[in-house]
PDB file of N, CA and C in Angstrom:
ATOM      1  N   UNK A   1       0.850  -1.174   0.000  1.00  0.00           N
ATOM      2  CA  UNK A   1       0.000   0.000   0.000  1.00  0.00           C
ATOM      3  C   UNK A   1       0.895   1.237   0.000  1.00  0.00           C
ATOM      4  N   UNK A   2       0.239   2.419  -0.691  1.00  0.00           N
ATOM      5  CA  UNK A   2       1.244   3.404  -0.906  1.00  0.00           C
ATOM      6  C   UNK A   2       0.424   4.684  -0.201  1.00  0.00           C
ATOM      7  N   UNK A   3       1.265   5.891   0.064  1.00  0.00           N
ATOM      8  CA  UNK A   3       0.550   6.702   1.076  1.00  0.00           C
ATOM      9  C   UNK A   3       0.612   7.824  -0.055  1.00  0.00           C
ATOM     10  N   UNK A   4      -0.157   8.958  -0.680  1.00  0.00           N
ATOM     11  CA  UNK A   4       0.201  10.044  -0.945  1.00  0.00           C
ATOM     12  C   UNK A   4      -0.092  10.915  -0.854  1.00  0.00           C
ATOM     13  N   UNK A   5       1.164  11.205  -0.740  1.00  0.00           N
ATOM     14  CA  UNK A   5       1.786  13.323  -0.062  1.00  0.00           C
ATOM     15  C   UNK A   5       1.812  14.053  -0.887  1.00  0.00           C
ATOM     16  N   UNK A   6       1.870  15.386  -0.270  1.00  0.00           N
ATOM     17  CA  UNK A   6       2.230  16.624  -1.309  1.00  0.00           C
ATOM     18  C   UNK A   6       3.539  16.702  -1.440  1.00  0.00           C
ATOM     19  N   UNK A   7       4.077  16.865  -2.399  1.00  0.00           N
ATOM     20  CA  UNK A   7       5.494  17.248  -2.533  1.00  0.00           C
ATOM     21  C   UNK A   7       5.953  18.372  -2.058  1.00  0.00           C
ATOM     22  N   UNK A   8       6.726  18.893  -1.543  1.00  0.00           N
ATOM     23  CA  UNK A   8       7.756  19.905  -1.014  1.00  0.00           C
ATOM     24  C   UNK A   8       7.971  20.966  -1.681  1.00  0.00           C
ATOM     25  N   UNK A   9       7.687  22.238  -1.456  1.00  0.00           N
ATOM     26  CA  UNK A   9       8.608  23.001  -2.345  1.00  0.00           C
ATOM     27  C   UNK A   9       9.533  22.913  -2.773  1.00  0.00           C
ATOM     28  N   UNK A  10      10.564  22.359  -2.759  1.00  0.00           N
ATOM     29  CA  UNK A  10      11.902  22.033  -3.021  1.00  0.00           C
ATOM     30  C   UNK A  10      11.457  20.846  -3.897  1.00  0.00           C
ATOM     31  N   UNK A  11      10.878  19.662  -3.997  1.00  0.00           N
ATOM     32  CA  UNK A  11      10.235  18.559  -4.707  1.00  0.00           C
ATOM     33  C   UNK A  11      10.538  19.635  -5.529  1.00  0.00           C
ATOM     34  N   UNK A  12       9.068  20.439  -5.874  1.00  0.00           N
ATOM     35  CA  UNK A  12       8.628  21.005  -7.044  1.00  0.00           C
ATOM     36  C   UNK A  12       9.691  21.769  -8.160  1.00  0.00           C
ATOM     37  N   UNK A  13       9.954  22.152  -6.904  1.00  0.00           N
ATOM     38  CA  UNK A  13      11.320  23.009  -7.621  1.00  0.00           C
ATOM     39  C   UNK A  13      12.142  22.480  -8.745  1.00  0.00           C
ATOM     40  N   UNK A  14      12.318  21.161  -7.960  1.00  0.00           N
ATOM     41  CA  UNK A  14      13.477  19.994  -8.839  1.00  0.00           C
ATOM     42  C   UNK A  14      12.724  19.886  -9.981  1.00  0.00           C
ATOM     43  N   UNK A  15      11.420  19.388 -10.235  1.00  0.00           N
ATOM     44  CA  UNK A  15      10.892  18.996 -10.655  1.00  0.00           C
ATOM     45  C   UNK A  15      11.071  19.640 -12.083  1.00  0.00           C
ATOM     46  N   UNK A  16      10.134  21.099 -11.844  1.00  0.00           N
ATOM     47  CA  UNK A  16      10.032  21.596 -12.730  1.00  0.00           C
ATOM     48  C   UNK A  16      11.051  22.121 -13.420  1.00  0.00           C
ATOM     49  N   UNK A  17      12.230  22.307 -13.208  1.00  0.00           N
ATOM     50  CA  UNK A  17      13.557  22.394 -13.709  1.00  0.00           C
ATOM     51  C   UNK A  17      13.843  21.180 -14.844  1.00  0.00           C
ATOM     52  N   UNK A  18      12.937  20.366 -14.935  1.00  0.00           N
ATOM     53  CA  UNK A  18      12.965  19.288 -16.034  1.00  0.00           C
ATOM     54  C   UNK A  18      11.936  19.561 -16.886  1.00  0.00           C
ATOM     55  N   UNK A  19      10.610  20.305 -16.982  1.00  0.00           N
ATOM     56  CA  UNK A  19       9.543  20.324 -17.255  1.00  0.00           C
ATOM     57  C   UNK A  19       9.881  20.884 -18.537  1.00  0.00           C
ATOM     58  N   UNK A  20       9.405  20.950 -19.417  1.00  0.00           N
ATOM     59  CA  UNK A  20       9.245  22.311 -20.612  1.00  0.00           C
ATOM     60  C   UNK A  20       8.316  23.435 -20.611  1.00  0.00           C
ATOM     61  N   UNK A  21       8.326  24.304 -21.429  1.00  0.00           N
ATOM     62  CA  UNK A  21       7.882  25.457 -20.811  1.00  0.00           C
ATOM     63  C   UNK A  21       5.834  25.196 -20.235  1.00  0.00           C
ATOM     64  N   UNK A  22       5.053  24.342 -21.231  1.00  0.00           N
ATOM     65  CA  UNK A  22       3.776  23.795 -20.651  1.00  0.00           C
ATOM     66  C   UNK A  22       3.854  23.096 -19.673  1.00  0.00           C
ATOM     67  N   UNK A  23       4.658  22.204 -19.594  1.00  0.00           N
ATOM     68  CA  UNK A  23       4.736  21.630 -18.453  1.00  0.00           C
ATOM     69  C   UNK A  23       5.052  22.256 -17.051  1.00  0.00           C
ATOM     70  N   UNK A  24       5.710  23.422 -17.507  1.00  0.00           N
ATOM     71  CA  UNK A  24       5.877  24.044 -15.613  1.00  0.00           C
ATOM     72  C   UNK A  24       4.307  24.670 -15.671  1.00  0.00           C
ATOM     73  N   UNK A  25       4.334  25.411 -16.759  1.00  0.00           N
ATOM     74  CA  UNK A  25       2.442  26.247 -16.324  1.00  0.00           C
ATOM     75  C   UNK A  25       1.485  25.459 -15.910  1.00  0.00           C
ATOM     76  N   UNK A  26       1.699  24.193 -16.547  1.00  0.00           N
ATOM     77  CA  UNK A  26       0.421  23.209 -15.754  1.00  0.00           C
ATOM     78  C   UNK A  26       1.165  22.707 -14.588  1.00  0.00           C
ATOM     79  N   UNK A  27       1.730  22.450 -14.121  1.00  0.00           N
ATOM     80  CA  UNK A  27       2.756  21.922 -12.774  1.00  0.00           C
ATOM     81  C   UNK A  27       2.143  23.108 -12.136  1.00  0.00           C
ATOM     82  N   UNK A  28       2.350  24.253 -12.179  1.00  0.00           N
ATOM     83  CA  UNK A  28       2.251  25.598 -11.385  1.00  0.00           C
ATOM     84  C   UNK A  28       0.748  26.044 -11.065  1.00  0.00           C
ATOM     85  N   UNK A  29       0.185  26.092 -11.911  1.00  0.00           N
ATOM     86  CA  UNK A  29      -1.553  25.945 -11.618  1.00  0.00           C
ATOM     87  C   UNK A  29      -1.908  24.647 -10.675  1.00  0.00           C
ATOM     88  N   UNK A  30      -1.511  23.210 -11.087  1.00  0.00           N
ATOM     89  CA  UNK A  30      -1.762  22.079 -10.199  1.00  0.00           C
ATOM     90  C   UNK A  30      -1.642  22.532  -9.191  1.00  0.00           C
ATOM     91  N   UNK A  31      -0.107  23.095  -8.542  1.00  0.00           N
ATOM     92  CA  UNK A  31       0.678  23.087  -7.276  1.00  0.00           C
ATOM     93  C   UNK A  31      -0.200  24.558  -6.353  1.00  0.00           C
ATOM     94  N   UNK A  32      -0.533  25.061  -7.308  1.00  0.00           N
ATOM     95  CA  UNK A  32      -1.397  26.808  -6.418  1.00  0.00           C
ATOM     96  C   UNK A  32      -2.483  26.652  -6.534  1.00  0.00           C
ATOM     97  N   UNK A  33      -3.227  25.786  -7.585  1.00  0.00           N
ATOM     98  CA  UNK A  33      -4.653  25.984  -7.093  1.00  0.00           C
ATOM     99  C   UNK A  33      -5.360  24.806  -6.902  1.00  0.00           C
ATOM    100  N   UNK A  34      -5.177  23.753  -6.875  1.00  0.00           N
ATOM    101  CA  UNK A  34      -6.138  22.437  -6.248  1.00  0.00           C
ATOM    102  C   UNK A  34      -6.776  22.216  -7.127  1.00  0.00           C
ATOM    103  N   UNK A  35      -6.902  22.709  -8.188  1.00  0.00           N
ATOM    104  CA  UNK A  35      -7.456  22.007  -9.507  1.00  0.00           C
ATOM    105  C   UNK A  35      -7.157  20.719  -9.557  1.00  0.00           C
ATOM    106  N   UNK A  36      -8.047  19.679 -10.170  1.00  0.00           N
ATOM    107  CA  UNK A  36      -7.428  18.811 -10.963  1.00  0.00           C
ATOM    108  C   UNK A  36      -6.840  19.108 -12.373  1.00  0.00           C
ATOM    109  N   UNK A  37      -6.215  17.926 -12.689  1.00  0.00           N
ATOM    110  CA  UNK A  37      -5.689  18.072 -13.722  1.00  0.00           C
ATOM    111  C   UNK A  37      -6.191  17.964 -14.808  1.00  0.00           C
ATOM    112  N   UNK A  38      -7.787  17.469 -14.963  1.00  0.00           N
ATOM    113  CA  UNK A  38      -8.429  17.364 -16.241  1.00  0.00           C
ATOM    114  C   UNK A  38      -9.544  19.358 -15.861  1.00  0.00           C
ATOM    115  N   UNK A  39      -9.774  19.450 -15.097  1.00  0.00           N
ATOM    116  CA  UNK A  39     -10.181  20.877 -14.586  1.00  0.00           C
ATOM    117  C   UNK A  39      -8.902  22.006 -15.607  1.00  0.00           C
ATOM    118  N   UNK A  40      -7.739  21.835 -15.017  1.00  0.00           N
ATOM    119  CA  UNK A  40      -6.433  22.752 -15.519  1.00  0.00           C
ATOM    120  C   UNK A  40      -6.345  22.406 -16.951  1.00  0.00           C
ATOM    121  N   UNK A  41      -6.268  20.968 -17.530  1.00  0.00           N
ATOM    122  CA  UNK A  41      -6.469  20.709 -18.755  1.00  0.00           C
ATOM    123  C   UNK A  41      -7.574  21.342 -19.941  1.00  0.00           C
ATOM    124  N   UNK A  42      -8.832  21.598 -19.348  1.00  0.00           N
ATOM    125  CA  UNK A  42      -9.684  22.340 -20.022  1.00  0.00           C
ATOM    126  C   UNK A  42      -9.831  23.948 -20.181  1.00  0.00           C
ATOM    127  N   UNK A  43      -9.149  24.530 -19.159  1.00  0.00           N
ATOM    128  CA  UNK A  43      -8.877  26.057 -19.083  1.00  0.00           C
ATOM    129  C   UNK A  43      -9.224  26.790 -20.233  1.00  0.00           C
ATOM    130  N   UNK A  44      -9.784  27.445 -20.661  1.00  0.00           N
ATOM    131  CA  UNK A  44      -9.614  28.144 -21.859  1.00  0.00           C
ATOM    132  C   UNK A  44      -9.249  29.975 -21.556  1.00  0.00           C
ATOM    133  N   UNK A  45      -9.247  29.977 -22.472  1.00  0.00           N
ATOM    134  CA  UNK A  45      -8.828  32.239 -21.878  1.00  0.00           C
ATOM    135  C   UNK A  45      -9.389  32.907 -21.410  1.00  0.00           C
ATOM    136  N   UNK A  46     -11.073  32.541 -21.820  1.00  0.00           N
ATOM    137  CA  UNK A  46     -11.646  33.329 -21.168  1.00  0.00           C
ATOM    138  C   UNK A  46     -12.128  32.846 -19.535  1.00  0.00           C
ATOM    139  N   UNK A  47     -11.513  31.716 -18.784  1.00  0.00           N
ATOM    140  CA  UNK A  47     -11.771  31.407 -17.430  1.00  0.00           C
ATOM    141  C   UNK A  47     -10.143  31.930 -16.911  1.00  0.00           C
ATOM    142  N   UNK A  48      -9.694  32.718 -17.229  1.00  0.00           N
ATOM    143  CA  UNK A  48      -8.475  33.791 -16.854  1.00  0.00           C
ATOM    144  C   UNK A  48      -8.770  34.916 -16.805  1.00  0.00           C
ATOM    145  N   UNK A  49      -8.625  35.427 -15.621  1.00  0.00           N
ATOM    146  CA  UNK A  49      -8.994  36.731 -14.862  1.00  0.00           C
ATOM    147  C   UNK A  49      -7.598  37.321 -15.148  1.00  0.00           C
ATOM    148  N   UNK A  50      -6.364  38.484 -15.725  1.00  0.00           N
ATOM    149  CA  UNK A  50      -5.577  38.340 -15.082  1.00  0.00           C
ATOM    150  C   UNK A  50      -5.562  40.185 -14.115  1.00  0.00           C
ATOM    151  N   UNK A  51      -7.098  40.660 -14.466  1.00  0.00           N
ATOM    152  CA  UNK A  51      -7.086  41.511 -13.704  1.00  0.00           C
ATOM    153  C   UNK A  51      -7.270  41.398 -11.972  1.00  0.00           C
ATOM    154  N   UNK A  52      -8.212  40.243 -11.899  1.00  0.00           N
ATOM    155  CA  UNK A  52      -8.108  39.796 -10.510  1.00  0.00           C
ATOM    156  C   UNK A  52      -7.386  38.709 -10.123  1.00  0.00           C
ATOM    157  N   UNK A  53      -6.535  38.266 -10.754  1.00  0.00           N
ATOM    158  CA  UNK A  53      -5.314  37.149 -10.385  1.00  0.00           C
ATOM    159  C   UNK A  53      -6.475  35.710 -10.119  1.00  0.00           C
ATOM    160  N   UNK A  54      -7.366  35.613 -11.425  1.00  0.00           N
ATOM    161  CA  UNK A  54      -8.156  34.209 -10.863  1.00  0.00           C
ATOM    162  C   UNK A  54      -8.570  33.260 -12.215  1.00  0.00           C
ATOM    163  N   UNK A  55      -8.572  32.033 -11.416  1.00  0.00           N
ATOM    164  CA  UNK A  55      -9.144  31.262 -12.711  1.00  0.00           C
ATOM    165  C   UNK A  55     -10.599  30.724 -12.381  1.00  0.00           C
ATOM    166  N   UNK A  56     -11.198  30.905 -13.105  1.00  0.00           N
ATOM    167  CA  UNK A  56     -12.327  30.540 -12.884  1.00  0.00           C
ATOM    168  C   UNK A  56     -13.378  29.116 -13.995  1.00  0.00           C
ATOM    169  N   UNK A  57     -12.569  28.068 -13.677  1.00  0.00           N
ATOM    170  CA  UNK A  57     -12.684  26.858 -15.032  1.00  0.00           C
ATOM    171  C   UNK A  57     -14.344  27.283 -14.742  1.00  0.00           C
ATOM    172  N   UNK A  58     -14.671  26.844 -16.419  1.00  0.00           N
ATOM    173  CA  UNK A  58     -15.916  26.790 -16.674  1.00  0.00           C
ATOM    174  C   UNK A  58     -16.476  25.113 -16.341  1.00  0.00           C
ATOM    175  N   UNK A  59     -17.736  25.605 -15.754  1.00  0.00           N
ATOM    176  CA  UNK A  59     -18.519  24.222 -15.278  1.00  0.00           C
ATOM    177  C   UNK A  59     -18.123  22.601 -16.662  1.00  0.00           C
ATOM    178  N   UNK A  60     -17.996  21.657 -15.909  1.00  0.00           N
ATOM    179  CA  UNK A  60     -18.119  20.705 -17.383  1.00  0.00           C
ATOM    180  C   UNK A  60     -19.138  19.532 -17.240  1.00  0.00           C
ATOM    181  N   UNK A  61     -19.377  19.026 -18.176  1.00  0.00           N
ATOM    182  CA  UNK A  61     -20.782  18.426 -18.133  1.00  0.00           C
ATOM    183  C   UNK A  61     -20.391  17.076 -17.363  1.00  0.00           C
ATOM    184  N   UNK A  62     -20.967  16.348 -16.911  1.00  0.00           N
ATOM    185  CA  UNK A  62     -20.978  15.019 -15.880  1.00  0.00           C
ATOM    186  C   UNK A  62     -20.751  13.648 -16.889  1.00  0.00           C
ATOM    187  N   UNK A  63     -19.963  13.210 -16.844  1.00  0.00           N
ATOM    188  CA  UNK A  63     -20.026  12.049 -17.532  1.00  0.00           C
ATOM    189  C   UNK A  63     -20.858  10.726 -17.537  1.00  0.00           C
TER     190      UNK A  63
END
C-alpha cells in the first residue's frame, strides 16, 4: 500500500527544472490551485482573470 503526499517546495522546484515550458504552467496551476488536472487541462482564456489574479474553469458536463 502506498501513502500520498504533497510534494515539497523544493520537490517542485526539482521537478520543474525538467519540465518544458507547458509543463511548468500546468505543474504551477496544479501546485497553487487544487485544480485537478483534467479541470487545468480544459482552461480556456476566457476562465483567466488576469485583472483579478483568478481562474475561474468553466462548469463541465458530468459524464
Amino acid at each position: 500500500m502506498t501513502i500520498d503526499r504533497v510534494p515539497t517546495t523544493e520537490e517542485l522546484k526539482r521537478i520543474i527544472q525538467h519540465l518544458p515550458l507547458n509543463g511548468k504552467a500546468l505543474l504551477m496551476v496544479l501546485a497553487s490551485s487544487g485544480m485537478r488536472i483534467g479541470e487545468a487541462t480544459q482552461l480556456k482564456l476566457s476562465d483567466v482573470d488576469l485583472t483579478r489574479n483568478r481562474l475561474s474553469p468553466s462548469p463541465q458536463p458530468v459524464r
